[in-house]
PDB file of N, CA and C in Angstrom:
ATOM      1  N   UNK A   1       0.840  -1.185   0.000  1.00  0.00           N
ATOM      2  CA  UNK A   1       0.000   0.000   0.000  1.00  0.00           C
ATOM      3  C   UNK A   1       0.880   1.242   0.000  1.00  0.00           C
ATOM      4  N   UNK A   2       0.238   2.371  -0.758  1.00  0.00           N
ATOM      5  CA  UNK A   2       0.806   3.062  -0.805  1.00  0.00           C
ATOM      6  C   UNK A   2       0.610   4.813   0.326  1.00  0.00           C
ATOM      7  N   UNK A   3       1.646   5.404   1.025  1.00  0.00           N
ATOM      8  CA  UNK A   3       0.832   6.611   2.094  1.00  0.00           C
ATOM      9  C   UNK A   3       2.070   7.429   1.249  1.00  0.00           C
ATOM     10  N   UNK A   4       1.342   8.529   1.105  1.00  0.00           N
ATOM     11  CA  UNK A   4       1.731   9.825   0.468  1.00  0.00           C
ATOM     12  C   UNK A   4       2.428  10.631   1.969  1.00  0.00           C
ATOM     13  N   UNK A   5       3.555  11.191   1.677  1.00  0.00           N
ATOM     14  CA  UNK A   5       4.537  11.811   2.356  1.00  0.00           C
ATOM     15  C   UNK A   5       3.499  13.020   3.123  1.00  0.00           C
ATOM     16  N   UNK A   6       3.536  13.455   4.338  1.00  0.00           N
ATOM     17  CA  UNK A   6       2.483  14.290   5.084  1.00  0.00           C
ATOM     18  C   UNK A   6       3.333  15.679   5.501  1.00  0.00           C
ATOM     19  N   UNK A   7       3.460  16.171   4.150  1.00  0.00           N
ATOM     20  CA  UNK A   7       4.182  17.389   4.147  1.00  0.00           C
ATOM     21  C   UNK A   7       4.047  18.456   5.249  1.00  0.00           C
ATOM     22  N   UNK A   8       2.401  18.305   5.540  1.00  0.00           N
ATOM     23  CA  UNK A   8       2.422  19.318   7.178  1.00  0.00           C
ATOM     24  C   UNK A   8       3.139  19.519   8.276  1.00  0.00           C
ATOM     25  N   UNK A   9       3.741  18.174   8.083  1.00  0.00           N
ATOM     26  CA  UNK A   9       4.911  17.792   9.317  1.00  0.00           C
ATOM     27  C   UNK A   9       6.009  18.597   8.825  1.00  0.00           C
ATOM     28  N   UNK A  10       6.450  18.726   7.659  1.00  0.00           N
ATOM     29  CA  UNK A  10       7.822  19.809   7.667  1.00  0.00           C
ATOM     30  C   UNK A  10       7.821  21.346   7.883  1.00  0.00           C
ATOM     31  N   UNK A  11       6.247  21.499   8.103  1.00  0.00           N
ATOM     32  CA  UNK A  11       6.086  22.869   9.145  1.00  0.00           C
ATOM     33  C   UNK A  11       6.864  22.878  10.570  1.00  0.00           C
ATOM     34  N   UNK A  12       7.022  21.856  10.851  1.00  0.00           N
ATOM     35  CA  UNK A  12       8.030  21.796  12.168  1.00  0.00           C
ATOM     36  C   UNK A  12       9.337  22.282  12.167  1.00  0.00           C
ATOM     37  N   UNK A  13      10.112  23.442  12.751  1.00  0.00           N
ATOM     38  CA  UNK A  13      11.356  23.283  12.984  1.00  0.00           C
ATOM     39  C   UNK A  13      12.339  22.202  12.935  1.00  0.00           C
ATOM     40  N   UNK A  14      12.326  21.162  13.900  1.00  0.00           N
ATOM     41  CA  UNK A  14      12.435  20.065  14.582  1.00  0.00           C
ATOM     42  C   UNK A  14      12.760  18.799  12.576  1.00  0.00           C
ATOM     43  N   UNK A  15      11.188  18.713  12.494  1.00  0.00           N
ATOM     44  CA  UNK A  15      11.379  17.742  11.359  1.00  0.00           C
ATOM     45  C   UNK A  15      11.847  18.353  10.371  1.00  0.00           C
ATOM     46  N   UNK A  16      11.794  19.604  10.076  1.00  0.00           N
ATOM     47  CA  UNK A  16      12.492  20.480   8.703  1.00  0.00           C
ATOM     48  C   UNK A  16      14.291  20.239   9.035  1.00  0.00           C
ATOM     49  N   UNK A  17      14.989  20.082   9.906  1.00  0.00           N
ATOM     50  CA  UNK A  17      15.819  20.488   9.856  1.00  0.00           C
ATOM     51  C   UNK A  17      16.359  18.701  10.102  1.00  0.00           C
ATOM     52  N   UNK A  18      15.337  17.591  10.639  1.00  0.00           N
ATOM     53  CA  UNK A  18      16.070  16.446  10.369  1.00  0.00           C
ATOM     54  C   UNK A  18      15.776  15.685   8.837  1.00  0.00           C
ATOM     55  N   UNK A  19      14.875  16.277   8.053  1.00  0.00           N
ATOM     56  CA  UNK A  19      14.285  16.324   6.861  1.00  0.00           C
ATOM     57  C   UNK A  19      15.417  16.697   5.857  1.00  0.00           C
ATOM     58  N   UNK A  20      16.130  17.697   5.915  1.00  0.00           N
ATOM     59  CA  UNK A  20      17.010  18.465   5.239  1.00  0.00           C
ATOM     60  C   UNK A  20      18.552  17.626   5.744  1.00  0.00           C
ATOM     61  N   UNK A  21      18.722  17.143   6.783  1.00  0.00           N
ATOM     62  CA  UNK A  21      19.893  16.054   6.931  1.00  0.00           C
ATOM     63  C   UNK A  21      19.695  14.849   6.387  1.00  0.00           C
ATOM     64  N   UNK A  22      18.978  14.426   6.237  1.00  0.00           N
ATOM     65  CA  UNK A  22      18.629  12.949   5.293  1.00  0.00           C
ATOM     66  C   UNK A  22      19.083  13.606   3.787  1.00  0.00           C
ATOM     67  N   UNK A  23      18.174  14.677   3.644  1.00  0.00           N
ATOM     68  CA  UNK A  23      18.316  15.224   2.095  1.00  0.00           C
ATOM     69  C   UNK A  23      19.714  15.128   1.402  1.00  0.00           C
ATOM     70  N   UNK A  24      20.622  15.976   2.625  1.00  0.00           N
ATOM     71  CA  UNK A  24      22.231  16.241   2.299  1.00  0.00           C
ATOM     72  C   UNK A  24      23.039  14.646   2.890  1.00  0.00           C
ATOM     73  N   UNK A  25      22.727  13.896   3.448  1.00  0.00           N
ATOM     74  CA  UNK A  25      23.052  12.589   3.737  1.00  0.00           C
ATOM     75  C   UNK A  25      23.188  11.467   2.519  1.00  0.00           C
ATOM     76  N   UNK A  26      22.022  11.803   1.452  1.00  0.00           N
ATOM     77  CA  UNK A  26      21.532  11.113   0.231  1.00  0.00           C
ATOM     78  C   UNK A  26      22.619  11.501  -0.822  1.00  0.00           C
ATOM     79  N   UNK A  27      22.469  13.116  -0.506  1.00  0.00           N
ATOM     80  CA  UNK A  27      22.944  13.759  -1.733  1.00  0.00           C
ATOM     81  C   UNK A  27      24.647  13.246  -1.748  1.00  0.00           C
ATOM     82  N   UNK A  28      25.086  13.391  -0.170  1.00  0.00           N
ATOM     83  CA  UNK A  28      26.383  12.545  -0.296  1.00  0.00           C
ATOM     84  C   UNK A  28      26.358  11.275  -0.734  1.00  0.00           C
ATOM     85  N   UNK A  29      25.888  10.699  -0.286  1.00  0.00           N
ATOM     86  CA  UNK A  29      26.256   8.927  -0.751  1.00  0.00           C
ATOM     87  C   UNK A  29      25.953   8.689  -2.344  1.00  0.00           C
ATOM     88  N   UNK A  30      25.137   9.435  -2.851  1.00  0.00           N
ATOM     89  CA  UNK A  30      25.541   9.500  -4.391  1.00  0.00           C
ATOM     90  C   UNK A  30      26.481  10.329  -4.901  1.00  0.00           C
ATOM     91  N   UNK A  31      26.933  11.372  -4.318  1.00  0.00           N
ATOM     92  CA  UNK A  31      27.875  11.748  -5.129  1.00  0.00           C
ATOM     93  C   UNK A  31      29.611  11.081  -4.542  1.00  0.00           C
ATOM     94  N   UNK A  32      29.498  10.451  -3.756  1.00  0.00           N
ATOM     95  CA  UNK A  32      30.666   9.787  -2.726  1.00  0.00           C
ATOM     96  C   UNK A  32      30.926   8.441  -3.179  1.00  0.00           C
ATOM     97  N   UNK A  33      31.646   8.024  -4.115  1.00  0.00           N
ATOM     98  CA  UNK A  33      32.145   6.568  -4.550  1.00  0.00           C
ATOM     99  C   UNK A  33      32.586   5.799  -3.304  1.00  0.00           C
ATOM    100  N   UNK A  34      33.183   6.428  -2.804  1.00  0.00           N
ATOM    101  CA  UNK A  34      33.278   5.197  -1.207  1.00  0.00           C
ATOM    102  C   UNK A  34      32.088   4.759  -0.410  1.00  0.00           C
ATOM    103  N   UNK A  35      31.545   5.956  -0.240  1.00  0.00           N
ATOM    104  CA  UNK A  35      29.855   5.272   0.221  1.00  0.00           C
ATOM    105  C   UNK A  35      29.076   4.404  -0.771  1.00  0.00           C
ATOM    106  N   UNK A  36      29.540   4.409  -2.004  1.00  0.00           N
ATOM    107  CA  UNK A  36      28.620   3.210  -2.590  1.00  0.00           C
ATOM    108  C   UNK A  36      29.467   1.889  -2.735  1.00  0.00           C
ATOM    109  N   UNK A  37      30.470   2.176  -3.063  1.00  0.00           N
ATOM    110  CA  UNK A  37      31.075   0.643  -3.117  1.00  0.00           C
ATOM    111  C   UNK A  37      32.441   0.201  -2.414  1.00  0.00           C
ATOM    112  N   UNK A  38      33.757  -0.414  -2.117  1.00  0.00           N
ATOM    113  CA  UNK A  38      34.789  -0.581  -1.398  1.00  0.00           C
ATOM    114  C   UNK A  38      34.332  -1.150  -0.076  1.00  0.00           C
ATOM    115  N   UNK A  39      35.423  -1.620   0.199  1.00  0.00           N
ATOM    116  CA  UNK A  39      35.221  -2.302   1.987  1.00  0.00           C
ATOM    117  C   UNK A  39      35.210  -0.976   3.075  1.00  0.00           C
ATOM    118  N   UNK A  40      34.862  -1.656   3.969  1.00  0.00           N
ATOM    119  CA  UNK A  40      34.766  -0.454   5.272  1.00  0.00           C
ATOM    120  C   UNK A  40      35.570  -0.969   6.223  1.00  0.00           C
ATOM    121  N   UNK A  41      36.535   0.342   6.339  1.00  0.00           N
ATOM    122  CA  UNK A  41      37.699  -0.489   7.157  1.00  0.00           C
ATOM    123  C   UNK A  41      37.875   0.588   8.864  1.00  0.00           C
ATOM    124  N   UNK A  42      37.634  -0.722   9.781  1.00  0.00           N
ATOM    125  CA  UNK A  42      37.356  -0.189  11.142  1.00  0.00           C
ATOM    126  C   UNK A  42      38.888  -0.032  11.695  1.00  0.00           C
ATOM    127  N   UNK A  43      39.406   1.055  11.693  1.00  0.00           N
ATOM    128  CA  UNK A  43      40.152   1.660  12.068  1.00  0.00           C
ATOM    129  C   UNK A  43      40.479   1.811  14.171  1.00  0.00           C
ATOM    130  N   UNK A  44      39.357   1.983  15.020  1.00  0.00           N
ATOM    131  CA  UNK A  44      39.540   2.279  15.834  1.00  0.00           C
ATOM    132  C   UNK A  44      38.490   1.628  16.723  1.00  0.00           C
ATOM    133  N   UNK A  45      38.434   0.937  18.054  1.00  0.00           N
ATOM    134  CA  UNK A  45      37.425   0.351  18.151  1.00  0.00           C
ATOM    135  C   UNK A  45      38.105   0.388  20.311  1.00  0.00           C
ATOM    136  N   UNK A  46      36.891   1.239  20.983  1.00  0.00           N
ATOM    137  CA  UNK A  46      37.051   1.139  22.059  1.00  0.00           C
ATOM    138  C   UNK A  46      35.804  -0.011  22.881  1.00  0.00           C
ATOM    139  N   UNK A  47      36.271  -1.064  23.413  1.00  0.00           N
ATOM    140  CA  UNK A  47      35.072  -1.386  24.226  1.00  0.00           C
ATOM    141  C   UNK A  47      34.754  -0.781  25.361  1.00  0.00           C
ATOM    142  N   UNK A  48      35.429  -0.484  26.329  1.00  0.00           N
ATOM    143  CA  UNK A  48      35.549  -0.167  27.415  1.00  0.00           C
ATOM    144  C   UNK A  48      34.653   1.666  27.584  1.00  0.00           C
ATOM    145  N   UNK A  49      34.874   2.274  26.444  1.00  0.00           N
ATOM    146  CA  UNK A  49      34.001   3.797  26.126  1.00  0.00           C
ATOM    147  C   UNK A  49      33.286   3.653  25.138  1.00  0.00           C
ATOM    148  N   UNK A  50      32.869   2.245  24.517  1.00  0.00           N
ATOM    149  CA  UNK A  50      32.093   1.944  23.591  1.00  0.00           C
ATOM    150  C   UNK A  50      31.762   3.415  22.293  1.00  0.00           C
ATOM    151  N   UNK A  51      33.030   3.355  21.945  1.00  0.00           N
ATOM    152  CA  UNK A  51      33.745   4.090  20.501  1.00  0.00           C
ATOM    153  C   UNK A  51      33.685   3.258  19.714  1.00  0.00           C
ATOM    154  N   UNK A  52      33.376   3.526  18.275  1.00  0.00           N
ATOM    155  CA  UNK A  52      33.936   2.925  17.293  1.00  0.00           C
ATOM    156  C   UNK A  52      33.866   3.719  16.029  1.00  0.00           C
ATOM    157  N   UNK A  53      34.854   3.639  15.429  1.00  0.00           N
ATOM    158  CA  UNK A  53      35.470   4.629  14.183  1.00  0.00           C
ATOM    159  C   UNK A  53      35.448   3.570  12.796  1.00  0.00           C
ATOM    160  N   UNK A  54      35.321   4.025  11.487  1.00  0.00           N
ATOM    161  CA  UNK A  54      35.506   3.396  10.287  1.00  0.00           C
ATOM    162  C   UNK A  54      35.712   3.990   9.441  1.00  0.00           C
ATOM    163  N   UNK A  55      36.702   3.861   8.121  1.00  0.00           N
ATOM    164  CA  UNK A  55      36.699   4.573   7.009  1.00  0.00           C
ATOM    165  C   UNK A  55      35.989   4.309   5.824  1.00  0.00           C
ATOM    166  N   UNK A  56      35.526   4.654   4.899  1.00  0.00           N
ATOM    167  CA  UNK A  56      35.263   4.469   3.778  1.00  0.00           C
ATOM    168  C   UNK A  56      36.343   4.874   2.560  1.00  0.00           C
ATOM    169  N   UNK A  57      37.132   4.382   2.071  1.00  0.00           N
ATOM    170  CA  UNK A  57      38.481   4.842   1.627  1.00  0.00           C
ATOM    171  C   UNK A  57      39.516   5.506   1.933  1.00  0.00           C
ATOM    172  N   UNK A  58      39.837   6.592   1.717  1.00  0.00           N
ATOM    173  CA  UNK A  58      40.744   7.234   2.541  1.00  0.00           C
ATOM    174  C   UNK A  58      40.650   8.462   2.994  1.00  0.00           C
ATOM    175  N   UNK A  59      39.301   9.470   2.330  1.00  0.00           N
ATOM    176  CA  UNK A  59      39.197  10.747   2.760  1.00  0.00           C
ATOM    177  C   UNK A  59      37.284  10.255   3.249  1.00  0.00           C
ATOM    178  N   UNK A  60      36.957   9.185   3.881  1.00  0.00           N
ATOM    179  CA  UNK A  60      35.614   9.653   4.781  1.00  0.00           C
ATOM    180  C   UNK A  60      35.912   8.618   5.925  1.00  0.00           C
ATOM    181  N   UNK A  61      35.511   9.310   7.125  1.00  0.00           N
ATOM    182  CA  UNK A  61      35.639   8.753   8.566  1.00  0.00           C
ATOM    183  C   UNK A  61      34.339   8.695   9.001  1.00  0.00           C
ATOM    184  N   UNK A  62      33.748   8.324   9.929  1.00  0.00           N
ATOM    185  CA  UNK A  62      32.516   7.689  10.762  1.00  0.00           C
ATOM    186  C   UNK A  62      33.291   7.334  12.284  1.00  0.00           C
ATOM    187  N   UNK A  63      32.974   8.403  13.155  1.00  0.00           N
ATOM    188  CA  UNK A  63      33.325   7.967  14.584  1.00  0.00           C
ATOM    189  C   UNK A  63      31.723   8.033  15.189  1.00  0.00           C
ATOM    190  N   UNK A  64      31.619   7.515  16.101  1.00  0.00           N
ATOM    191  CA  UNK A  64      30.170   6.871  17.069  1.00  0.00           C
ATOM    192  C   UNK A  64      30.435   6.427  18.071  1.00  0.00           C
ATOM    193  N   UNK A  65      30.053   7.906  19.352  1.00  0.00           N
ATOM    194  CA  UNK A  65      29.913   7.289  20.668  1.00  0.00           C
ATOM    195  C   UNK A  65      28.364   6.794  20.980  1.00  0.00           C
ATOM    196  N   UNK A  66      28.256   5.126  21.349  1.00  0.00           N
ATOM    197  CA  UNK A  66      27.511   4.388  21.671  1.00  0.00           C
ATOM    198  C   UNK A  66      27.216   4.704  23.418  1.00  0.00           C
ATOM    199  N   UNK A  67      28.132   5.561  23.781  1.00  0.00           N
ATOM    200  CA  UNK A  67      27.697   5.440  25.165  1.00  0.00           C
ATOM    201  C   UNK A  67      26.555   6.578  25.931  1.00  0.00           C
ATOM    202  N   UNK A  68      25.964   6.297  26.947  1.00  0.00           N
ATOM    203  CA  UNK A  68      25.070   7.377  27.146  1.00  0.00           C
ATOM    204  C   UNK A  68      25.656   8.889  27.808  1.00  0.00           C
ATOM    205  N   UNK A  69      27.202   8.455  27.913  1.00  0.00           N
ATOM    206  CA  UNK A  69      28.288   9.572  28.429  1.00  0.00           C
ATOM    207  C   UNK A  69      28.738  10.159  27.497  1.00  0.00           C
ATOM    208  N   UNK A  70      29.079  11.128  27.269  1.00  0.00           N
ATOM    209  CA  UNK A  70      30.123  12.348  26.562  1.00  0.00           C
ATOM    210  C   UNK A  70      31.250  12.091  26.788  1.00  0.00           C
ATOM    211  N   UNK A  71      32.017  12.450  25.770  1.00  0.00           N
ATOM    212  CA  UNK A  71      33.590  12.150  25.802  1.00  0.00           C
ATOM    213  C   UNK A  71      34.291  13.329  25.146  1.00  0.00           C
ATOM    214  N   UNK A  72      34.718  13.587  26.468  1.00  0.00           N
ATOM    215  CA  UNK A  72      35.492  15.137  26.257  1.00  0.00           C
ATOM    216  C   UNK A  72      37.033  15.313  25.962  1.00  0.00           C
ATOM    217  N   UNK A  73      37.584  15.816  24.715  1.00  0.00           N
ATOM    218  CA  UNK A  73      38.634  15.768  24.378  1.00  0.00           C
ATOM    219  C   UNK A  73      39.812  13.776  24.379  1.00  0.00           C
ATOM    220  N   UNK A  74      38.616  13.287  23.463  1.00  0.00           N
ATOM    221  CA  UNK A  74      38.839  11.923  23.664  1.00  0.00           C
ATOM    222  C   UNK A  74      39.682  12.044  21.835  1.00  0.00           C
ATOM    223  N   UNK A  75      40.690  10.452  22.216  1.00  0.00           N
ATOM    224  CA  UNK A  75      41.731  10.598  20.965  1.00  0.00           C
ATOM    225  C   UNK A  75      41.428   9.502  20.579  1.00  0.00           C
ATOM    226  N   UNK A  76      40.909  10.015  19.132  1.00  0.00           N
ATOM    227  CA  UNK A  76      40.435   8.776  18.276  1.00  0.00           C
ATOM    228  C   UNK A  76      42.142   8.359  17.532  1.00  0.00           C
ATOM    229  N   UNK A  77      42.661   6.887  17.452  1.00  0.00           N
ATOM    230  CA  UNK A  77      44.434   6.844  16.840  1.00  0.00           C
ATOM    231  C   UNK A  77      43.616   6.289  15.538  1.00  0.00           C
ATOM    232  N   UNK A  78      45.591   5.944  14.762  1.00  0.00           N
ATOM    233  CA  UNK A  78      45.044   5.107  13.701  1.00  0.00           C
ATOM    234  C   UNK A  78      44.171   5.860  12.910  1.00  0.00           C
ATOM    235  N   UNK A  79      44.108   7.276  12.197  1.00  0.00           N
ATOM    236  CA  UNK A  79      43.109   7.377  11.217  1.00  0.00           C
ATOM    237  C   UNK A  79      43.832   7.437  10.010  1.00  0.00           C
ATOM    238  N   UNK A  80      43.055   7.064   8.938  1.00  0.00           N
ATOM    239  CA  UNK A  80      43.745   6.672   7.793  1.00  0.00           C
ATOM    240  C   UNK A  80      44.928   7.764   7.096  1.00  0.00           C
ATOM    241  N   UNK A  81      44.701   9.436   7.366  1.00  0.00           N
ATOM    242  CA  UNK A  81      45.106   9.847   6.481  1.00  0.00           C
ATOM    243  C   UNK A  81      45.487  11.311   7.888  1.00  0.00           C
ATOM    244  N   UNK A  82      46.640  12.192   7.937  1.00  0.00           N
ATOM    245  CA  UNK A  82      46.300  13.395   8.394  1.00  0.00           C
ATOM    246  C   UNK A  82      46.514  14.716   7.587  1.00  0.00           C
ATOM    247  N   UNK A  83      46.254  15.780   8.512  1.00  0.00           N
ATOM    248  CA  UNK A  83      45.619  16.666   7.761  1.00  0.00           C
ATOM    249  C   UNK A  83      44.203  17.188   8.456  1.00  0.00           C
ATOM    250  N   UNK A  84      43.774  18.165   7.467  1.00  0.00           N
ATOM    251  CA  UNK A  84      42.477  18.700   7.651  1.00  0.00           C
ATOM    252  C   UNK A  84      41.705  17.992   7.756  1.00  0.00           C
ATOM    253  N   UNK A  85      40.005  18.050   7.984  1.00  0.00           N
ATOM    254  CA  UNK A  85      39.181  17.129   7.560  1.00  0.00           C
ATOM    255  C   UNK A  85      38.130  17.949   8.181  1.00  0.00           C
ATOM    256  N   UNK A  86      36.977  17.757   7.737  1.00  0.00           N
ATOM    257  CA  UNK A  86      35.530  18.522   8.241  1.00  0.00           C
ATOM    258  C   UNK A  86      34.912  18.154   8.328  1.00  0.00           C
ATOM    259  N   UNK A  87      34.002  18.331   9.422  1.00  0.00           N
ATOM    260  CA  UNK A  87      32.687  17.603   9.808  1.00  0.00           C
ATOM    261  C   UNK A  87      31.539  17.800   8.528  1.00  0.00           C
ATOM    262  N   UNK A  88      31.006  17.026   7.977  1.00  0.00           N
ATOM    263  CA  UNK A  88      30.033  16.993   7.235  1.00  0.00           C
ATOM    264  C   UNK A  88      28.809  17.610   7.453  1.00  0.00           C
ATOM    265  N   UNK A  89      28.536  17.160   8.896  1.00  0.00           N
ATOM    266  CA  UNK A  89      27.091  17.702   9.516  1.00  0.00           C
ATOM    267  C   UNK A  89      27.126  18.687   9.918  1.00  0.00           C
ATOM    268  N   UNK A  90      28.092  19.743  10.870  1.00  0.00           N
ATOM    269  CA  UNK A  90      28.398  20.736  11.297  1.00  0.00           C
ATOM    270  C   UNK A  90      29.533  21.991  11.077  1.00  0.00           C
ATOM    271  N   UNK A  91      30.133  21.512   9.715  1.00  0.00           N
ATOM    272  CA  UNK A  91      31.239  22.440   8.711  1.00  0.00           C
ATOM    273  C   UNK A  91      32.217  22.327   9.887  1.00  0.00           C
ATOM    274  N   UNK A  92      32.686  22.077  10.992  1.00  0.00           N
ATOM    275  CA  UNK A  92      33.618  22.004  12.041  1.00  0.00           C
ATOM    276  C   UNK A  92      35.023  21.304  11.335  1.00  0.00           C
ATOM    277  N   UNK A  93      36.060  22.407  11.473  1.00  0.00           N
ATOM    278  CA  UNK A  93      36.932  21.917  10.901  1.00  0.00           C
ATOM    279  C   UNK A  93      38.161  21.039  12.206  1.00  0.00           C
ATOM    280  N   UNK A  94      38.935  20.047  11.824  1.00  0.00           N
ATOM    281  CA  UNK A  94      39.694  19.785  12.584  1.00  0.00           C
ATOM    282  C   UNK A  94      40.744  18.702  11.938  1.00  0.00           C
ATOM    283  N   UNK A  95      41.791  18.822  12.939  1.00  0.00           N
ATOM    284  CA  UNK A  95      43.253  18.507  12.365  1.00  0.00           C
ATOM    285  C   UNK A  95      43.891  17.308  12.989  1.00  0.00           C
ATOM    286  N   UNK A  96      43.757  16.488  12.233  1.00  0.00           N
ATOM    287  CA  UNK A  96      44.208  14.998  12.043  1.00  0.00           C
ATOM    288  C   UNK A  96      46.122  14.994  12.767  1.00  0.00           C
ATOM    289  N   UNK A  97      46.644  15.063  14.034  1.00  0.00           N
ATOM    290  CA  UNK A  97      47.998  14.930  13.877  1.00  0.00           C
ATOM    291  C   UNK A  97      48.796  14.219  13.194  1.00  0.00           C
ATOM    292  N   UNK A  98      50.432  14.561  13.190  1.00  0.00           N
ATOM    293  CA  UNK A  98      51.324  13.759  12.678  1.00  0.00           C
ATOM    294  C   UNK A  98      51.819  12.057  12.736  1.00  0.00           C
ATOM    295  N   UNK A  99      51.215  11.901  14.343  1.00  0.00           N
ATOM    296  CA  UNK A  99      51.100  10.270  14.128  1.00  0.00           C
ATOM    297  C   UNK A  99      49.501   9.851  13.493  1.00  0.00           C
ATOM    298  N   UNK A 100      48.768  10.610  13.335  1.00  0.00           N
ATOM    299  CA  UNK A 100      47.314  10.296  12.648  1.00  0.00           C
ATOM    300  C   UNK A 100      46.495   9.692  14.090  1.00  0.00           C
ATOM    301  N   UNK A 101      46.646  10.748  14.884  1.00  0.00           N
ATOM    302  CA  UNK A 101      45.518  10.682  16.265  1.00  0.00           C
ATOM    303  C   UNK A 101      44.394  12.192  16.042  1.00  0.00           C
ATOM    304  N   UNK A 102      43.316  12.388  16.268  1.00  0.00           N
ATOM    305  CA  UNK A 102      42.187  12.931  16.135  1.00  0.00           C
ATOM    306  C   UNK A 102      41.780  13.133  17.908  1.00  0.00           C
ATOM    307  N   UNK A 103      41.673  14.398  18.310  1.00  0.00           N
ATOM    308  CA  UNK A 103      41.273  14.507  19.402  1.00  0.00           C
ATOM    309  C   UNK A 103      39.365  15.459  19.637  1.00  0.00           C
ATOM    310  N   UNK A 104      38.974  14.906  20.282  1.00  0.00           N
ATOM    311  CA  UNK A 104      37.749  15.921  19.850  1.00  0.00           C
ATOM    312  C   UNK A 104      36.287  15.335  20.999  1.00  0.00           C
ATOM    313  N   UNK A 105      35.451  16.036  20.887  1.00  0.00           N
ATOM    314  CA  UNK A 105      34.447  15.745  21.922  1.00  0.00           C
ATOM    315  C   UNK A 105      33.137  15.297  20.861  1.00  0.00           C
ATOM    316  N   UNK A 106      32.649  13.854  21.751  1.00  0.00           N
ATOM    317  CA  UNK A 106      31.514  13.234  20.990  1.00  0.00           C
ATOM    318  C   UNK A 106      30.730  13.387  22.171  1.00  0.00           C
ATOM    319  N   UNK A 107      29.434  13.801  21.592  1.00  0.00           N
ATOM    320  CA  UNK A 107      28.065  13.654  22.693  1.00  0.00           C
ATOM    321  C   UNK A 107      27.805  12.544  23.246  1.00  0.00           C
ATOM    322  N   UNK A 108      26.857  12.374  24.107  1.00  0.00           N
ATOM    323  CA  UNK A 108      26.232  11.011  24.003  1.00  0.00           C
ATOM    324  C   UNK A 108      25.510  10.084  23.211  1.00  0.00           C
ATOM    325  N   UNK A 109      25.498   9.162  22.306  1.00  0.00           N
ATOM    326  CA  UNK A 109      25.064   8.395  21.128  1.00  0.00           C
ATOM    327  C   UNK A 109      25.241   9.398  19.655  1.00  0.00           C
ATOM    328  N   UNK A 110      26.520   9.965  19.916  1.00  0.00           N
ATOM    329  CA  UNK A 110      26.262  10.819  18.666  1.00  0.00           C
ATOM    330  C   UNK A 110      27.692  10.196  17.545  1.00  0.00           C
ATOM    331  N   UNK A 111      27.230  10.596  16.502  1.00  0.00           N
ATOM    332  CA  UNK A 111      27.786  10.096  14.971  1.00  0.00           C
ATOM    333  C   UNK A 111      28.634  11.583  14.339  1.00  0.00           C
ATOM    334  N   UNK A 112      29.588  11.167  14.378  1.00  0.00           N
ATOM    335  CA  UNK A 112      30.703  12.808  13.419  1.00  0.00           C
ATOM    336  C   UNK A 112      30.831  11.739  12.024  1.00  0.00           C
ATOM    337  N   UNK A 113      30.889  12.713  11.199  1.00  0.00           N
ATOM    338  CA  UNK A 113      31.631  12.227   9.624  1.00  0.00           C
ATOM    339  C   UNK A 113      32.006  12.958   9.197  1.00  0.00           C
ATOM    340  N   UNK A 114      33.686  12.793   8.363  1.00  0.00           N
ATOM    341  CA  UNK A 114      34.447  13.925   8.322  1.00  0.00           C
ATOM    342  C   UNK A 114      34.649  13.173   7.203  1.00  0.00           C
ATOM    343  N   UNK A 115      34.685  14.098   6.534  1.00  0.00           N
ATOM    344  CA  UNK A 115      35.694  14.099   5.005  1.00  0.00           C
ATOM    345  C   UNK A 115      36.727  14.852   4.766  1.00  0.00           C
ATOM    346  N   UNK A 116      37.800  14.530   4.000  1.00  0.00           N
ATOM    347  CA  UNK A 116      39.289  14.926   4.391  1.00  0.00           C
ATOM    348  C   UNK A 116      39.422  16.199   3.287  1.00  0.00           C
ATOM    349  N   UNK A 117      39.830  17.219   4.213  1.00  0.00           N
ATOM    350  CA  UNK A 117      40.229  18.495   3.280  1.00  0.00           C
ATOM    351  C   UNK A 117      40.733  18.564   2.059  1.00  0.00           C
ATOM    352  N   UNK A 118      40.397  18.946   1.208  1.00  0.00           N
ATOM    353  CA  UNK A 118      41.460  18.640  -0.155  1.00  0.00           C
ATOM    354  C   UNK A 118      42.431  19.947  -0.374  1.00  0.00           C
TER     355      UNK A 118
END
């Protein structure tokens, strides 16, 4: 069966603005050859602060704190590439060090994706 999209709802602040992250979420993964095809390679993996990091080639990252705690000035190692790199969701720029450690604050259950400066 088919239900027609209930556009009234994007009168909301709230759903307009998680409406418009799906939109630009889409628009990446088609225009992003690593998000459609290649292996996904898990780079960083905490149990103990239930972290876990992955790349999609060499310029997109995926870090995810699973925990219901914040992690303040926490060092993600091991990222594929350093350098620049920017948050996707929030234009936040930040700098990959010379051994390729990433330091930075994740919310609670929250998702960063950075793509690497060119």
């Amino acid at each position: 069966k088919h239900y027609p999209m209930p556009w009234n709802f994007l009168q909301k602040d709230f759903n307009r603005r998680l409406f418009n992250l799906f939109q630009n979420l889409i628009k990446l993964r088609r225009s992003n050859k690593d998000l459609q095809e290649g292996p996904i390679n898990f780079f960083f993996e905490d149990e103990n602060n239930r972290i876990l990091a992955y790349s999609r080639g060499l310029n997109l990252i995926i870090i995810t704190n699973f925990d219901q705690k914040p992690k303040l000035k926490y060092i993600i190692s091991n990222l594929p590439q350093q350098g620049k790199w920017i948050d996707y969701l929030t234009n936040e720029q930040v700098d990959v060090d010379q051994v390729n450690n990433l330091t930075l604050t994740l919310l609670p259950f929250q998702s960063r994706l950075f793509i690497k400066h060119i």
